[in-house]
N, C-alpha and C. Protein backbone atom coordinates (compact mmCIF):
# COMPACT_ATOMS: atom_id res chain seq x y z
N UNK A 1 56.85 27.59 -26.25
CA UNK A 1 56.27 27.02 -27.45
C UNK A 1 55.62 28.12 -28.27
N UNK A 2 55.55 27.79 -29.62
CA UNK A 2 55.33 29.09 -30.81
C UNK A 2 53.88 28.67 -30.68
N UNK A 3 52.93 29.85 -30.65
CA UNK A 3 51.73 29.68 -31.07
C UNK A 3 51.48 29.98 -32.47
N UNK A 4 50.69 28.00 -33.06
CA UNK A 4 50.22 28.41 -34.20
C UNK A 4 49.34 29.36 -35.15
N UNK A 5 50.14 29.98 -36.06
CA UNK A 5 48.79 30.44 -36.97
C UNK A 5 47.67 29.79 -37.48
N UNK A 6 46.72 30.61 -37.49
CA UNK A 6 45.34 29.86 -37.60
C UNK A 6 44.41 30.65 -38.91
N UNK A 7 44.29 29.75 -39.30
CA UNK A 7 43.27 30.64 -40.73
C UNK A 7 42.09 29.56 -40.88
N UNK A 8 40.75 30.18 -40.76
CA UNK A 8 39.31 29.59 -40.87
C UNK A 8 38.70 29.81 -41.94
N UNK A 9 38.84 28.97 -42.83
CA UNK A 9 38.05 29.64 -44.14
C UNK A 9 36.59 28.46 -43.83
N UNK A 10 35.37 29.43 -44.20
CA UNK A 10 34.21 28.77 -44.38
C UNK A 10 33.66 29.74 -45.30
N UNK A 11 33.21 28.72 -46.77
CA UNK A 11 32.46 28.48 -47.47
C UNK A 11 31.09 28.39 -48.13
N UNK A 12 30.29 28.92 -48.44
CA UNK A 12 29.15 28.96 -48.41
C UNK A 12 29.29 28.34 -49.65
N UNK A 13 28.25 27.06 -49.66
CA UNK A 13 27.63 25.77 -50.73
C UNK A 13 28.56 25.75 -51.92
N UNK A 14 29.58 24.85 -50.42
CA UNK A 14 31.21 24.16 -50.99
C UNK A 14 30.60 22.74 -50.40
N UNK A 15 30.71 21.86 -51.23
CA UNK A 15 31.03 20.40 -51.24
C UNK A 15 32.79 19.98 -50.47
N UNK A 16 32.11 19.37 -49.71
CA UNK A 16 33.37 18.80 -48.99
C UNK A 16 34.69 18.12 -50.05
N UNK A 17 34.40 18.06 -51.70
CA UNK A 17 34.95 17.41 -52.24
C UNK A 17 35.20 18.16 -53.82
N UNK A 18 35.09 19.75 -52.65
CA UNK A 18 35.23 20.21 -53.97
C UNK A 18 36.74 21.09 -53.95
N UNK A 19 37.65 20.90 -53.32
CA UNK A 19 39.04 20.92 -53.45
C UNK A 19 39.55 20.08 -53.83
N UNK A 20 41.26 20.54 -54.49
CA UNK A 20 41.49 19.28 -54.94
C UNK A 20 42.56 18.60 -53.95
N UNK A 21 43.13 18.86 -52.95
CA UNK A 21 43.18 18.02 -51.76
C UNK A 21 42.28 17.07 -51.14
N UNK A 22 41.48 17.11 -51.33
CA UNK A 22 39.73 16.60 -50.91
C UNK A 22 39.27 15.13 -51.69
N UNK A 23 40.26 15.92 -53.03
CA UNK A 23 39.75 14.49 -54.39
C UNK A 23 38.92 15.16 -55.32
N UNK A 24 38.90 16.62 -55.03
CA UNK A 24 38.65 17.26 -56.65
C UNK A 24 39.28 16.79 -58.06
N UNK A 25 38.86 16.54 -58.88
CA UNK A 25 39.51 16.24 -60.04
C UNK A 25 39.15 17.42 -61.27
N UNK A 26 37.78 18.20 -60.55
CA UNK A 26 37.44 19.21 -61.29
C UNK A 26 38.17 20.39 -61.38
N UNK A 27 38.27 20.56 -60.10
CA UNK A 27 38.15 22.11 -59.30
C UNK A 27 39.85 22.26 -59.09
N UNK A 28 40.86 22.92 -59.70
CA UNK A 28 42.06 23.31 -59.24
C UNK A 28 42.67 24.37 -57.93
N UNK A 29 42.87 24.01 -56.83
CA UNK A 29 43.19 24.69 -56.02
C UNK A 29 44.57 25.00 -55.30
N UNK A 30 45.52 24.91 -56.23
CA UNK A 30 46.85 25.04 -55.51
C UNK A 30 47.16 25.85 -54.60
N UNK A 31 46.47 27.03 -54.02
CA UNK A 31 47.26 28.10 -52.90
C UNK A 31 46.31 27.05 -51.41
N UNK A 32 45.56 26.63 -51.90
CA UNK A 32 44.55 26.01 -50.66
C UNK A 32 44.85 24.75 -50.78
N UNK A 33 45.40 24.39 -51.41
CA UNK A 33 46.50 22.60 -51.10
C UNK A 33 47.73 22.77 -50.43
N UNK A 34 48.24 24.40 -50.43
CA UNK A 34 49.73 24.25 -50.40
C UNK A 34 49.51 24.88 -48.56
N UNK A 35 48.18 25.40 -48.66
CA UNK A 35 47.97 25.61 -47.09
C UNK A 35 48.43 24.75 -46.12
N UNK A 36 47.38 23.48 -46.62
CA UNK A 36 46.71 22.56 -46.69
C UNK A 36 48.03 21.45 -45.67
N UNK A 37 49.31 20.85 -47.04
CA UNK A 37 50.23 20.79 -46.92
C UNK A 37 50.72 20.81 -45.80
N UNK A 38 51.29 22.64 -45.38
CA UNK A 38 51.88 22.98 -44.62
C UNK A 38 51.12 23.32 -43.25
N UNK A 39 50.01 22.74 -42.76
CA UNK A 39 49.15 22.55 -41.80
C UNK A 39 48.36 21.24 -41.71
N UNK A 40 47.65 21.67 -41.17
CA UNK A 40 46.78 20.35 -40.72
C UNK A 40 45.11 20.61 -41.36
N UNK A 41 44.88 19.51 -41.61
CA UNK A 41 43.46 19.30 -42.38
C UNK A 41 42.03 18.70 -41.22
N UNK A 42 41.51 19.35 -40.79
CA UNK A 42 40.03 18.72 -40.09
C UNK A 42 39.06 18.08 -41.25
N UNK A 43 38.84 16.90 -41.22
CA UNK A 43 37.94 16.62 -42.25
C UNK A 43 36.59 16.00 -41.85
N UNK A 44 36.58 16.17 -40.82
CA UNK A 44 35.29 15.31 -40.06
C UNK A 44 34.56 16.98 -39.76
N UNK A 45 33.18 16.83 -40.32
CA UNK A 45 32.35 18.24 -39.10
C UNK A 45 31.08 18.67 -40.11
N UNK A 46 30.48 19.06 -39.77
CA UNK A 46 29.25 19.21 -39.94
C UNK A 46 28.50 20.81 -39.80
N UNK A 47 27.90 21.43 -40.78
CA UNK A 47 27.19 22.63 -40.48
C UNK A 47 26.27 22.85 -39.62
N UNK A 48 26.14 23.56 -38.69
CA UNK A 48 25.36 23.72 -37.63
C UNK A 48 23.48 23.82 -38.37
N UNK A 49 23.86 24.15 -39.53
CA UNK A 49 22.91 25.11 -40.77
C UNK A 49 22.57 24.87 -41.89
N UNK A 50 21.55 24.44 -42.35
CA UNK A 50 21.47 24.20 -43.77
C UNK A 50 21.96 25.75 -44.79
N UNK A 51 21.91 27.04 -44.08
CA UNK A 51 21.78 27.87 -44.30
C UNK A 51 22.98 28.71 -43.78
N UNK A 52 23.75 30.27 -44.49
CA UNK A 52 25.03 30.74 -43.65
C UNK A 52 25.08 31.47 -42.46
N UNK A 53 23.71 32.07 -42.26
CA UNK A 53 23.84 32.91 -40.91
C UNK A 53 23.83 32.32 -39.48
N UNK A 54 22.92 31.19 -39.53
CA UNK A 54 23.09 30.37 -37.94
C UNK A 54 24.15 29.42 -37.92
N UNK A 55 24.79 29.21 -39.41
CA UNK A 55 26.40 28.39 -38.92
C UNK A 55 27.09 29.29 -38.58
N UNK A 56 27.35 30.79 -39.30
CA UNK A 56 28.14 31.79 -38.94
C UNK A 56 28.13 31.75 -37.52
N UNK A 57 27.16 32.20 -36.71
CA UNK A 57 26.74 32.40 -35.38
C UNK A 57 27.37 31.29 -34.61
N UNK A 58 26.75 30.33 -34.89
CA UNK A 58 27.30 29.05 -34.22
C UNK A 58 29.11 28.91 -34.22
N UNK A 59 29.58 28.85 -35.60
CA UNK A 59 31.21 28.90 -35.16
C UNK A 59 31.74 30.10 -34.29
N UNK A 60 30.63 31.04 -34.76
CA UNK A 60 31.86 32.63 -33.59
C UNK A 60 31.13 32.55 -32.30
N UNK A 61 30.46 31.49 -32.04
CA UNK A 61 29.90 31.94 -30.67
C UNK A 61 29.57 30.67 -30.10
N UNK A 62 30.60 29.39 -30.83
CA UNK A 62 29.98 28.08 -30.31
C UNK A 62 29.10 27.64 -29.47
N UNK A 63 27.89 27.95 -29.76
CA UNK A 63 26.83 27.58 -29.20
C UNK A 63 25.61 27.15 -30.63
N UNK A 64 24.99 25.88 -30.52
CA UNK A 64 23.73 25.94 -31.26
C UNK A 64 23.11 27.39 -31.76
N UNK A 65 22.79 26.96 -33.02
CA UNK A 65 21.81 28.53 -33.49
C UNK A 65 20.70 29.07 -32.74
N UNK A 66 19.95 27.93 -32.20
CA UNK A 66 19.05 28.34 -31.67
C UNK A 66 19.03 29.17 -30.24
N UNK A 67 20.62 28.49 -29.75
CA UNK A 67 20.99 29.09 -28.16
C UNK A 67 21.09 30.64 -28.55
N UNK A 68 21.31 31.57 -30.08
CA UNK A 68 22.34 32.25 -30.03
C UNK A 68 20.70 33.12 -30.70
N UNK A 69 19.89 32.30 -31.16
CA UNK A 69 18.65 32.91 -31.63
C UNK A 69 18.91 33.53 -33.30
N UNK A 70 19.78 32.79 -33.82
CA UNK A 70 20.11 33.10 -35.49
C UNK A 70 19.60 31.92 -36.07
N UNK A 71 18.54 31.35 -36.34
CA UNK A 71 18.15 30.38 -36.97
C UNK A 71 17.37 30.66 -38.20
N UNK A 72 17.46 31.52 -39.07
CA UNK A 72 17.08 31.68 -40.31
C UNK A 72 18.70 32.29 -41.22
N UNK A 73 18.60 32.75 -42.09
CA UNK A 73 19.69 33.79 -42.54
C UNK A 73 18.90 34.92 -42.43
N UNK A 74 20.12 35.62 -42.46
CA UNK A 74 19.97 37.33 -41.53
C UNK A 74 18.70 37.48 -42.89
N UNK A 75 17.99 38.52 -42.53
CA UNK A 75 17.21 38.64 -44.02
C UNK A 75 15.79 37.87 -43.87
N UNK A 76 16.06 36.21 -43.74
CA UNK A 76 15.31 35.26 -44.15
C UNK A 76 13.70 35.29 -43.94
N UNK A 77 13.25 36.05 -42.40
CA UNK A 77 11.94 35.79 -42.33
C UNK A 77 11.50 36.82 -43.01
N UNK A 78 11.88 37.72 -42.93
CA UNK A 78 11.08 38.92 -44.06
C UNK A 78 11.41 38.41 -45.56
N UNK A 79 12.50 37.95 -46.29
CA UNK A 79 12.49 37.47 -47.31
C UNK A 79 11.71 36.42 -47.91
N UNK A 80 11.98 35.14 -46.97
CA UNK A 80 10.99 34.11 -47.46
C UNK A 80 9.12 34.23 -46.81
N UNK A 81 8.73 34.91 -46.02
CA UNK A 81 7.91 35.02 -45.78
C UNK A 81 6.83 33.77 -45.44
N UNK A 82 7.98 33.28 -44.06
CA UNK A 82 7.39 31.60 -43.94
C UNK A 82 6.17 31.35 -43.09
N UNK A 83 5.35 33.22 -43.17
CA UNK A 83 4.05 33.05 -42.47
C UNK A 83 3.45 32.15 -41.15
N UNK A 84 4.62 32.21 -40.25
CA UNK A 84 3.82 32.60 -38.94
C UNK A 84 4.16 30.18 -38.33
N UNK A 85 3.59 29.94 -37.45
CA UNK A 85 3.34 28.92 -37.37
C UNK A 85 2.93 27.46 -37.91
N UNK A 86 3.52 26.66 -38.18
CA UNK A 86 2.99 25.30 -39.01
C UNK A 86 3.00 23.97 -38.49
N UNK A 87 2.05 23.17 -38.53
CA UNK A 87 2.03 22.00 -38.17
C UNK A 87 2.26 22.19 -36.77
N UNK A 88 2.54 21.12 -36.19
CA UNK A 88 2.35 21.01 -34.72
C UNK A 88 3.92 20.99 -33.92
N UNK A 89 4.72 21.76 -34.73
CA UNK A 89 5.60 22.86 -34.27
C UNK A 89 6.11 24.10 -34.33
N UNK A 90 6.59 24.67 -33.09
CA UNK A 90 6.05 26.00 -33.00
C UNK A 90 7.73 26.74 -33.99
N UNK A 91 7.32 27.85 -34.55
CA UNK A 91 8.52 28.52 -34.81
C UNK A 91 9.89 28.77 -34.08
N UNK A 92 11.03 28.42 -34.76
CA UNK A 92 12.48 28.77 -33.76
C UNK A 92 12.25 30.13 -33.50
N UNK A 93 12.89 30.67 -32.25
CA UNK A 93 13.00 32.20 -32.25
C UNK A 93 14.27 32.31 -33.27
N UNK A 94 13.79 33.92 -33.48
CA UNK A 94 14.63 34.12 -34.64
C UNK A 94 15.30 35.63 -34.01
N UNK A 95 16.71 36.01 -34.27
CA UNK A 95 17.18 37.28 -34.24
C UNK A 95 18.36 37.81 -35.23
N UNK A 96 18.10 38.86 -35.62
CA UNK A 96 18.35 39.28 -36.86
C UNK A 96 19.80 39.98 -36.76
N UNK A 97 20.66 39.48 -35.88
CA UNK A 97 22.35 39.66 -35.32
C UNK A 97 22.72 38.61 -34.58
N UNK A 98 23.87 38.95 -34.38
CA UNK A 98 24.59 37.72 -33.60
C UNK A 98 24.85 38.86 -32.54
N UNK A 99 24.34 38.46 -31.30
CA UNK A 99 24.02 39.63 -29.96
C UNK A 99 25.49 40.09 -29.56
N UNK A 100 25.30 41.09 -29.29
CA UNK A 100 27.40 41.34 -28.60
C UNK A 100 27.31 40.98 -27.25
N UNK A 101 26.45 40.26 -27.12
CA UNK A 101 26.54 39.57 -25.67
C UNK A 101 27.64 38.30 -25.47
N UNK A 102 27.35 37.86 -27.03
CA UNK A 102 28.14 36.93 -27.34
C UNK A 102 29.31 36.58 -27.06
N UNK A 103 29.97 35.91 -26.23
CA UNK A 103 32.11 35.69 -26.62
C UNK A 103 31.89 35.06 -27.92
N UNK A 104 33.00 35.65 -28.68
CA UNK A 104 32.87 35.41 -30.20
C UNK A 104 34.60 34.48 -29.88
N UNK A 105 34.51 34.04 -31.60
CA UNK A 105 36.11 32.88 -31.05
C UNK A 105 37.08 34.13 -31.16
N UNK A 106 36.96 35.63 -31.96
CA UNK A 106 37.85 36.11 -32.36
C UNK A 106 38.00 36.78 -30.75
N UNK A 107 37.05 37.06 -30.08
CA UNK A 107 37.86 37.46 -28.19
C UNK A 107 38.11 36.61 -27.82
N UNK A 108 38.12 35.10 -27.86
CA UNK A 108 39.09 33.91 -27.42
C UNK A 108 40.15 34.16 -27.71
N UNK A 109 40.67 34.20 -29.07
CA UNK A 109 41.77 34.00 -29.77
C UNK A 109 42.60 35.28 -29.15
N UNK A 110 41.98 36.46 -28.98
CA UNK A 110 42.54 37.85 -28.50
C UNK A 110 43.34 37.78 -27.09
N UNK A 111 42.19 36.73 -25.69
CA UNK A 111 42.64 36.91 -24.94
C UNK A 111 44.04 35.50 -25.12
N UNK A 112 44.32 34.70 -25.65
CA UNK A 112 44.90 34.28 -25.97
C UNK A 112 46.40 34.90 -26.59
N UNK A 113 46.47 36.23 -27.01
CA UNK A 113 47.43 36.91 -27.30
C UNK A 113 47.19 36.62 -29.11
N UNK A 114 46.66 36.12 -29.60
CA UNK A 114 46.69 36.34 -30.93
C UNK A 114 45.80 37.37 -31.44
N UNK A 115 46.44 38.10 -32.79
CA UNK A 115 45.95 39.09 -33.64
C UNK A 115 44.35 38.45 -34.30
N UNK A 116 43.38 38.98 -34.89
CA UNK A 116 42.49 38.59 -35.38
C UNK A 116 42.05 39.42 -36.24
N UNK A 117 41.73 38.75 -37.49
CA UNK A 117 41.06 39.62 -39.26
C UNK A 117 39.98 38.45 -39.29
N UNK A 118 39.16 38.75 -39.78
CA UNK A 118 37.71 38.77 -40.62
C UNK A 118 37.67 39.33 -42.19
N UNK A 119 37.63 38.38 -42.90
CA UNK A 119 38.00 38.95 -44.08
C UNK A 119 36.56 38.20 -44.79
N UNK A 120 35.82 39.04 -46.10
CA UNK A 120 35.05 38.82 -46.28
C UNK A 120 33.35 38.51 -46.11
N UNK A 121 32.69 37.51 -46.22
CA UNK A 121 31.02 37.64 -45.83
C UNK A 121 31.25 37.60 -44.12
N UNK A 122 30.16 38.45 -43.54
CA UNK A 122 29.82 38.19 -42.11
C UNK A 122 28.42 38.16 -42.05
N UNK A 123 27.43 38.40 -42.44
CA UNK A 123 25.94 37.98 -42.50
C UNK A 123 25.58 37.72 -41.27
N UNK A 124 26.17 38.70 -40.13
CA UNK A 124 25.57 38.54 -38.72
C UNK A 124 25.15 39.65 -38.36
N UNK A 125 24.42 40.88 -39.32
CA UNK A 125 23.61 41.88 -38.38
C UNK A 125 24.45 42.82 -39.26
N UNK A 126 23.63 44.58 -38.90
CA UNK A 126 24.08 45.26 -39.33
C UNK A 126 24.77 45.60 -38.84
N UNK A 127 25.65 47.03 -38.91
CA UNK A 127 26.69 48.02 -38.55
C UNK A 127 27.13 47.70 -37.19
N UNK A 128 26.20 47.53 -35.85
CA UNK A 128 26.57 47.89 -34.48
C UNK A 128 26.90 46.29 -34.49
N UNK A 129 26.64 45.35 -35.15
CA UNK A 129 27.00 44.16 -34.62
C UNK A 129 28.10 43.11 -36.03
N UNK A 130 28.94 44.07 -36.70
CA UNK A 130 29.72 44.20 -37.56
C UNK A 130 31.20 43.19 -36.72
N UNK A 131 32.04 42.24 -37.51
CA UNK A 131 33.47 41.83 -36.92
C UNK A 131 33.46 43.00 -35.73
N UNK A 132 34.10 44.12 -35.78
CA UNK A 132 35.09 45.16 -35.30
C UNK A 132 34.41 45.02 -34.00
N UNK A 133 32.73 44.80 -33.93
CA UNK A 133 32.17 44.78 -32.65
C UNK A 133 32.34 43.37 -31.76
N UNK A 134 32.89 42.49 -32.52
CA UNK A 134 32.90 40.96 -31.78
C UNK A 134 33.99 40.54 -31.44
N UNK A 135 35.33 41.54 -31.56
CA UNK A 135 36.35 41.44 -30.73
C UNK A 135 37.71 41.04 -32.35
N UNK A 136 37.27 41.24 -33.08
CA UNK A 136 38.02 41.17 -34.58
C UNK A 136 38.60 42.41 -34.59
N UNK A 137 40.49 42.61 -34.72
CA UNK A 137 40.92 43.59 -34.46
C UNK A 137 41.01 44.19 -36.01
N UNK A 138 41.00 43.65 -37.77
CA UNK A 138 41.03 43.98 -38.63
C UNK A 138 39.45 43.13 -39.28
N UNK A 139 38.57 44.57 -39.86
CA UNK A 139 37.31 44.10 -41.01
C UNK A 139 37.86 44.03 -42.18
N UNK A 140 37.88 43.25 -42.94
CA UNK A 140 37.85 43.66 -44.59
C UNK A 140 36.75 42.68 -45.19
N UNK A 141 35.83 43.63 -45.45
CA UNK A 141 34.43 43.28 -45.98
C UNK A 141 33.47 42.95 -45.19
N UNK A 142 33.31 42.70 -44.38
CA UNK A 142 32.33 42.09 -43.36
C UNK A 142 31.38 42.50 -43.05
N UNK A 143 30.30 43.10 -44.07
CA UNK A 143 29.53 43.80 -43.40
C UNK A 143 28.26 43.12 -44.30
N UNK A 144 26.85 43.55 -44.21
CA UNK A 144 25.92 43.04 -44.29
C UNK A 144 25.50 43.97 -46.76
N UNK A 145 25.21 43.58 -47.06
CA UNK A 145 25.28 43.49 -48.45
C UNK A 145 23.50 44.25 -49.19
N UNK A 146 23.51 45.52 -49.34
CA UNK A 146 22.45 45.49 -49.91
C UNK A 146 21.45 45.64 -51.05
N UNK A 147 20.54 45.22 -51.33
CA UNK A 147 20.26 44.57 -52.50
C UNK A 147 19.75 46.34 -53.20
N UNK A 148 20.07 46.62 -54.29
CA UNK A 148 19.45 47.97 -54.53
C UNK A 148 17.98 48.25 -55.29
């Protein structure tokens, strides 16, 4: 049996209804309908995250954010500066990578015999914890973005 190709696109603050396979009427997407088409559609699922770095984490390392200790976006506690403890719960731990302790899906997919790319945002840590380190045999773009 042929093993299928697999392509994961995730989105950062995409409406489930904002393709037009989906029932866009706005938004024109023909190369991502014609995917679409010629594969199969998951339409049931849910972000681990209100936010992209602990869903990131969570899909490459299926585990809860909190198991994986990415529960802010990379950045977030020094950015938003959410000062320490509130109310009568205590702060998530927070870590500022996705650990290479991790099995990521792209060393699933590897020991599986399939090729693996990472293309675009990765917002899981700097340089040492970059795709190339989580078992992703091609980066293009994946690296952490900085503000000048």
């Amino acid at each position: 049996m042929t093993k299928p190709n697999v392509i994961f696109i995730l989105i950062d603050d995409m409406g489930w209804k904002d393709i037009a396979c989906m029932g866009s009427e706005f938004y024109e997407t023909p190369n991502i309908d014609k995917l679409r088409s010629a594969g199969m559609l998951f339409s049931d699922a849910y972000a681990a995250c209100p936010v992209c770095s602990p869903t990131r984490a969570s899909i490459m390392s299926g585990k809860y954010p909190a198991r994986v200790g990415v529960t802010q976006f990379i950045g977030g506690p020094e950015h938003c500066k959410l000062g320490g403890e509130r109310g009568r719960l205590l702060s998530a731990p927070y870590t500022p990578e996705l650990n290479l302790s991790e099995k990521s899906l792209a060393t699933t997919f590897k020991e599986h015999g399939y090729k693996t790319w990472h293309i675009g945002k990765w917002h899981l840590g700097e340089r040492e914890f970059w795709p190339d380190r989580h078992g992703f045999d091609v980066n293009i773009g994946g690296l952490v973005k900085r503000s000048s």
